[in-house]
Protein backbone atom coordinates (compact mmCIF):
# COMPACT_ATOMS: atom_id res chain seq x y z
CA UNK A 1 116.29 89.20 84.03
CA UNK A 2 118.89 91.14 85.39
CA UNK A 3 122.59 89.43 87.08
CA UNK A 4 123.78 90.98 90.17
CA UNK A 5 127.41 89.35 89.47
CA UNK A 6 129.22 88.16 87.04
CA UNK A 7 131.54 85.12 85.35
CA UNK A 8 134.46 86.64 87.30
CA UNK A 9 132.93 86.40 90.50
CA UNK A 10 130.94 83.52 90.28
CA UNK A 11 134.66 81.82 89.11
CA UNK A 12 136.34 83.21 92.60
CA UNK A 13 132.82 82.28 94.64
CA UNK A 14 133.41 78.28 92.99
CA UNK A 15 137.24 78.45 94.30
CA UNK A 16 136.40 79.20 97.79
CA UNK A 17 133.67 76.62 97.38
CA UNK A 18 135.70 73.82 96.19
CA UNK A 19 138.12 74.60 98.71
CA UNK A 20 135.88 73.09 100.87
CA UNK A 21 134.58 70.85 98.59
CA UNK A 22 136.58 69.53 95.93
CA UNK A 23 134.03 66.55 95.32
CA UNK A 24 131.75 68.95 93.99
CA UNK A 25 132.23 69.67 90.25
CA UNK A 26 133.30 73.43 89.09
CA UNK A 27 130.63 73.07 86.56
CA UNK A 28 127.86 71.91 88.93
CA UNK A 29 128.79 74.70 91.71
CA UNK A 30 128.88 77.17 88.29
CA UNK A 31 125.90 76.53 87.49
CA UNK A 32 124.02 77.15 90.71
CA UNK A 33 126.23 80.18 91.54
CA UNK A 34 124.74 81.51 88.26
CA UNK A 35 121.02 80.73 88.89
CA UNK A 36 121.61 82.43 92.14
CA UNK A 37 122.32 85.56 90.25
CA UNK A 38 120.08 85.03 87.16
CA UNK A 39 117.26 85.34 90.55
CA UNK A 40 119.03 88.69 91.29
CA UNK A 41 120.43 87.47 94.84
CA UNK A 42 123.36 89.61 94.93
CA UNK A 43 126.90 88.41 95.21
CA UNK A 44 127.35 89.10 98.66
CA UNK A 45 124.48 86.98 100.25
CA UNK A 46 125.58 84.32 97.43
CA UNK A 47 129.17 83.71 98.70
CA UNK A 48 127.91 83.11 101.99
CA UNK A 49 125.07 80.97 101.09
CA UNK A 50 128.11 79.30 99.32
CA UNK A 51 130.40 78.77 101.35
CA UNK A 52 127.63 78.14 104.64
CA UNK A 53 126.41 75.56 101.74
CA UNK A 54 130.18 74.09 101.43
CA UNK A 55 130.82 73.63 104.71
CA UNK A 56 127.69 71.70 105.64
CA UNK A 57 128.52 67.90 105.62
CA UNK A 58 124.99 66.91 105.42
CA UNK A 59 124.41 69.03 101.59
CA UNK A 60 125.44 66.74 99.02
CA UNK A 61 125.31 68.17 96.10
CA UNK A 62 126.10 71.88 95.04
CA UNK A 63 122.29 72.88 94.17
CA UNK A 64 122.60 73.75 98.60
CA UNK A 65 124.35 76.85 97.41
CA UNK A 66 120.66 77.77 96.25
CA UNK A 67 118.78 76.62 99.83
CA UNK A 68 117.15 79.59 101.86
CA UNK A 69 118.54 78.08 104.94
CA UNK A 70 122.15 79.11 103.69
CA UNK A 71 121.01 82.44 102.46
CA UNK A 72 119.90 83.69 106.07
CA UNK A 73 122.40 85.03 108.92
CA UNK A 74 122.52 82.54 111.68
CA UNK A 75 120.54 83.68 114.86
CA UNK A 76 122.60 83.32 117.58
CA UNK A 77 120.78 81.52 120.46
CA UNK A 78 123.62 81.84 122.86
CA UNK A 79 121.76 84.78 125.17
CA UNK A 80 122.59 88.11 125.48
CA UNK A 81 125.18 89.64 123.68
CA UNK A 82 128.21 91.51 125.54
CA UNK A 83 127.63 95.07 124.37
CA UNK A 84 131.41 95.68 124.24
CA UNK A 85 131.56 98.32 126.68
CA UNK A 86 129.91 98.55 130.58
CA UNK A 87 129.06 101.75 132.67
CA UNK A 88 131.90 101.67 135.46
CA UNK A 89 129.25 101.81 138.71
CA UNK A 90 131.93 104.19 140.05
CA UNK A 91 132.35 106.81 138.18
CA UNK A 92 129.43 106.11 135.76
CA UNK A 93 131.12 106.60 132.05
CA UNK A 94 131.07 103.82 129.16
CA UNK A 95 134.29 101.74 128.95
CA UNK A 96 135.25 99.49 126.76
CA UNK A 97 134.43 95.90 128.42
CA UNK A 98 138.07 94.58 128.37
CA UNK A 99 138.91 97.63 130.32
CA UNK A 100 136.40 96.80 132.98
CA UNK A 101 137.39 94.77 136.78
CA UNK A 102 134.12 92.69 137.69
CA UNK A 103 133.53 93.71 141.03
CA UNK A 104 130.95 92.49 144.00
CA UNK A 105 128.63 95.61 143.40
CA UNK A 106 129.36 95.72 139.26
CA UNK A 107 131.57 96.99 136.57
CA UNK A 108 134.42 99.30 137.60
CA UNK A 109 136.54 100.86 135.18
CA UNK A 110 140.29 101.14 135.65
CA UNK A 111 140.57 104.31 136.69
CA UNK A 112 138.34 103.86 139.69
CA UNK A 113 139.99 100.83 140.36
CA UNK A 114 142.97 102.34 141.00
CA UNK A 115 141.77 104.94 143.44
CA UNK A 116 140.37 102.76 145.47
């Protein structure tokens, strides 16, 4: 079977790791970082499973690194996400959000804030 990453990553991966975790063994954490990439996960989603997997007080042992739970992205829950920029209700272009006034009837860029 093919290894997405190698002995010199999975070595840099383990630092991080037992930065956050010096309890856990370098050979334990070495050993899961390399059955992660003996199953072809690539070295990417491994260092965050990793380091999501380090960070958790409730895994105990380094075999978390390998959990699906650590693999995924987080889905943020939160609501809505500020798009980073508003249409000023003036004027009616995109601007960046931190540009933006909040206003009574909307957004209002600074430019048509200062006309008024």
């Amino acid at each position: 079977m093919m290894m997405n990453f190698g002995l010199e990553e999975a070595r840099a991966i383990s630092a991080v790791v037992r930065a956050f975790r010096p309890e856990w063994d370098h050979g334990g954490v070495m050993k899961w970082l390399h059955e992660m990439a003996r199953e072809g996960v690539d070295v990417r989603t491994t260092a965050r499973a990793a380091v999501r997997a380090a960070q958790d007080v409730k895994a105990m042992t380094p075999k978390a690194i390998t959990w699906t739970k650590y693999r995924q992205d987080p889905v943020t829950t939160a609501g809505r996400q500020d798009p980073g920029s508003r249409r000023c209700v003036e004027c009616t272009f995109l601007h960046p959000t931190d540009t933006m006034t909040k206003t009574d009837h909307g957004w209002t860029c600074q430019q048509c804030t200062e006309e008024q």
